[in-house]
Protein backbone atom coordinates (compact mmCIF):
# COMPACT_ATOMS: atom_id res chain seq x y z
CA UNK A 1 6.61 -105.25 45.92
CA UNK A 2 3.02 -103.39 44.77
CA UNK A 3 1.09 -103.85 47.18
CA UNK A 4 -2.56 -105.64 46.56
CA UNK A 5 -5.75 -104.49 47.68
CA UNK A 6 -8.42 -106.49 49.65
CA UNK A 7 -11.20 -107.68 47.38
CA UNK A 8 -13.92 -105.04 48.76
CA UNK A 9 -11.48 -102.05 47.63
CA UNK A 10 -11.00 -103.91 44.51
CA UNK A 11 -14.17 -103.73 43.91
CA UNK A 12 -15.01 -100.17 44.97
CA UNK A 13 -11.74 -99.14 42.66
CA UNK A 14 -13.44 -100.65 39.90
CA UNK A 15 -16.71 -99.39 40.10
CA UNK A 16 -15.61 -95.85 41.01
CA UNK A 17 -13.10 -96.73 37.28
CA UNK A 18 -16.22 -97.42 34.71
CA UNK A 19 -18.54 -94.98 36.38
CA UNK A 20 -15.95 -91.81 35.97
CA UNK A 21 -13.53 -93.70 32.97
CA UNK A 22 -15.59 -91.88 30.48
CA UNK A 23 -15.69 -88.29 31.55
CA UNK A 24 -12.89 -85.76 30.11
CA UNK A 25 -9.54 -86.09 31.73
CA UNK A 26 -11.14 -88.43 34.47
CA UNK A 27 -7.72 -89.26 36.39
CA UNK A 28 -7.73 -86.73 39.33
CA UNK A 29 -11.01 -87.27 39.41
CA UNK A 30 -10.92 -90.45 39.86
CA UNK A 31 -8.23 -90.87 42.37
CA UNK A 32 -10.42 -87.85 44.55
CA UNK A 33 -13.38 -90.79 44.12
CA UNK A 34 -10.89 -93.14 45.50
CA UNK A 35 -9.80 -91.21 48.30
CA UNK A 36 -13.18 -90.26 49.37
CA UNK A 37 -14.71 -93.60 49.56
CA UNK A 38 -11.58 -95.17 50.91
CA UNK A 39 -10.15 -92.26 52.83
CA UNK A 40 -6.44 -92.20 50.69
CA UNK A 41 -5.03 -93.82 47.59
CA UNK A 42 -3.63 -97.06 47.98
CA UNK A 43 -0.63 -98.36 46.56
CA UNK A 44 -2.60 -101.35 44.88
CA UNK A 45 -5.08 -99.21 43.49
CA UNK A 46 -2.96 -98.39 41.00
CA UNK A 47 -2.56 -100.89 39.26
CA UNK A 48 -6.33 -101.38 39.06
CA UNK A 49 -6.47 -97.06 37.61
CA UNK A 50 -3.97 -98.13 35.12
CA UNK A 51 -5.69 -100.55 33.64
CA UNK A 52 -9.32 -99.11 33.65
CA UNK A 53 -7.62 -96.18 32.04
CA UNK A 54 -5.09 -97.17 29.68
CA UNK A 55 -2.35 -95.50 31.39
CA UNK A 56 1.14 -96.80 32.66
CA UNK A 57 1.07 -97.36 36.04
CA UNK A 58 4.20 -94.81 36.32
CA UNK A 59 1.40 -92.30 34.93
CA UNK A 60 -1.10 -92.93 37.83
CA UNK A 61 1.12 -92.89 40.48
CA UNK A 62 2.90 -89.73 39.32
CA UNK A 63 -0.16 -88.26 39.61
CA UNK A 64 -0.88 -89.60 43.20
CA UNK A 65 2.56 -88.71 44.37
CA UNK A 66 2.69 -85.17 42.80
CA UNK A 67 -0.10 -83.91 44.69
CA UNK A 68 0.30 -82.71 48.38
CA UNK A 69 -3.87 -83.35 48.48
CA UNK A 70 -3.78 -87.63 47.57
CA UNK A 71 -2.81 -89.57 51.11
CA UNK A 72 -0.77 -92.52 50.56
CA UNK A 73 -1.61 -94.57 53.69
CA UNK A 74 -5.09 -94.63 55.84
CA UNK A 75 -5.69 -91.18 57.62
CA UNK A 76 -5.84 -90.76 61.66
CA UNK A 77 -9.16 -90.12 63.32
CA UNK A 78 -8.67 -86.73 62.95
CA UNK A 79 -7.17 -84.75 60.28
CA UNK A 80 -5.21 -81.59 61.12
CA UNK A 81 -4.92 -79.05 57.86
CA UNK A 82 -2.23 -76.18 58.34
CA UNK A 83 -2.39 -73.46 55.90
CA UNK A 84 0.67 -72.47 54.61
CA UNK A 85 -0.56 -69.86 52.00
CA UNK A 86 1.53 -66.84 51.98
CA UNK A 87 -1.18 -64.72 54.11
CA UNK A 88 -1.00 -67.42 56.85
CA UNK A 89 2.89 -67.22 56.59
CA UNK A 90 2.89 -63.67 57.31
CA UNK A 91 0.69 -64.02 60.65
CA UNK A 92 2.76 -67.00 62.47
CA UNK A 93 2.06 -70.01 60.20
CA UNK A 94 5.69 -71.11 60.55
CA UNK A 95 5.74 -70.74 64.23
CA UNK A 96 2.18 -72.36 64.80
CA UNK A 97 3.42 -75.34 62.16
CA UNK A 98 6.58 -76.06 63.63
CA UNK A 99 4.48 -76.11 67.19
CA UNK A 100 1.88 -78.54 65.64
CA UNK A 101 4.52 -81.11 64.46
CA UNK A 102 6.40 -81.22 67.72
CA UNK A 103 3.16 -81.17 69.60
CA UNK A 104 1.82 -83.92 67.81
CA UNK A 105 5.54 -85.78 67.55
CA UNK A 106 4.77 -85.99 62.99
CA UNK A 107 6.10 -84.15 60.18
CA UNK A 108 3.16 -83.22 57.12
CA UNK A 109 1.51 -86.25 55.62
CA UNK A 110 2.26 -88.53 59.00
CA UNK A 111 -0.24 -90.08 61.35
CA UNK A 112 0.29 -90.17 65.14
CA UNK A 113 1.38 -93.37 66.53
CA UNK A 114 -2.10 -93.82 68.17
CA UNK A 115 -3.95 -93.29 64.85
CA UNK A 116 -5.39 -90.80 66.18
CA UNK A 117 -3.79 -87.36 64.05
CA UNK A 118 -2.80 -87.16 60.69
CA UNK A 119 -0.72 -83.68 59.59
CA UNK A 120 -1.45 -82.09 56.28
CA UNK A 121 -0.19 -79.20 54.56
CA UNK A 122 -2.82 -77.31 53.07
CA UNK A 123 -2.15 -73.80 50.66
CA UNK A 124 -5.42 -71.76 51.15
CA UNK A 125 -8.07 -72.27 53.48
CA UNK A 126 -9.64 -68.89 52.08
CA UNK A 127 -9.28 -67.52 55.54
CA UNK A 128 -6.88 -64.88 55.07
CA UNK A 129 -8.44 -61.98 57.25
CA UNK A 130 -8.00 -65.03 60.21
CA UNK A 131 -4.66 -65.69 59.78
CA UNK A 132 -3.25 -68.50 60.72
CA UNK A 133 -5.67 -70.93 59.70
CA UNK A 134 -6.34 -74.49 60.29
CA UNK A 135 -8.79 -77.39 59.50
CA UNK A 136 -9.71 -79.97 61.87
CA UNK A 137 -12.17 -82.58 60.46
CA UNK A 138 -13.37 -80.02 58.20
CA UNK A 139 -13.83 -77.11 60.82
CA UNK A 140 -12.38 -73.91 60.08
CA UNK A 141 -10.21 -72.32 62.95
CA UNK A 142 -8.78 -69.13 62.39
CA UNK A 143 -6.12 -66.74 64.53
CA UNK A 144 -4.53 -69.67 65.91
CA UNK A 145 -1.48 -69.63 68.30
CA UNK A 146 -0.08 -72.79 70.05
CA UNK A 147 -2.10 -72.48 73.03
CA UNK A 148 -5.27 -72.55 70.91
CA UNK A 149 -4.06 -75.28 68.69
CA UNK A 150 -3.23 -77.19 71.99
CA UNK A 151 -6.51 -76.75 73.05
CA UNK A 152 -8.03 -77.74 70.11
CA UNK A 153 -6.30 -80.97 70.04
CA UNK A 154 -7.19 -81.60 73.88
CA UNK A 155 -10.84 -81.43 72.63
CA UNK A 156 -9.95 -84.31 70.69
CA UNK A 157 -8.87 -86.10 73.21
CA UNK A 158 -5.31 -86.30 73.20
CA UNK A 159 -1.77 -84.85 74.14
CA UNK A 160 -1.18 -82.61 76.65
């Protein structure tokens, strides 16, 4: 069952719809409009793309679902980015991501129990020399090990 969106994100689909519907190409843009004002892509917006855009809804949510970067479900407070570029891979990423998700008790594109941490894989932070490399809330960590990821998290507020 699709499901439907309150009538304020309705609206805010919409608008974000016939102010982008006329640029080149405007799905991923769009859905990036969508994510940003309503912090991921829900379900019932599709519907709602579809039609604004003339496209199957099949069409839209391929799109939503084939890109790592398009949530699915409302974010936590905090949103923990693990780069898993080949650099990062080479310095510990695997270690420090398989840390993170037991840590945190979520696999990549889950939220914490609490709401409080969301997971995301991310493939370049552009932080190479700093490897590995992390965004939380938009902060760039690099050179992280578990006891600095634990740390950072603590500074959060939460776990351990």
């Amino acid at each position: 069952m699709m499901q439907t969106l309150p009538p304020t994100d309705t609206d805010t689909v919409r608008r974000i719809v016939a102010d982008l519907k006329g640029r080149p190409g405007p799905l991923i843009e769009i859905l990036h409009a969508i994510q940003a004002a309503l912090g991921y892509v829900p379900e019932g917006a599709v519907p709602v793309v579809a039609e604004g855009l003339n496209l199957s809804r099949a069409e839209v949510h391929g799109v939503v679902t084939f890109y790592h970067y398009f949530r699915r479900s409302p974010p936590g407070k905090h949103i923990v980015s693990l780069c898993q570029a080949e650099a990062c891979q080479s310095m510990g990423a695997e270690g420090l991501t398989s840390h993170a998700k037991h840590h945190l008790g979520v696999d990549f594109h889950e939220t914490t129990s609490d709401g409080q941490f969301s997971l995301e894989p991310v493939y370049c932070l552009g932080n190479c020399a700093c490897s590995p490399a992390a965004m939380v809330n938009g902060r760039l960590y690099g050179r992280l090990t578990p006891e600095r990821f634990d740390a950072l998290i603590a500074e959060r507020g939460l776990k351990k």
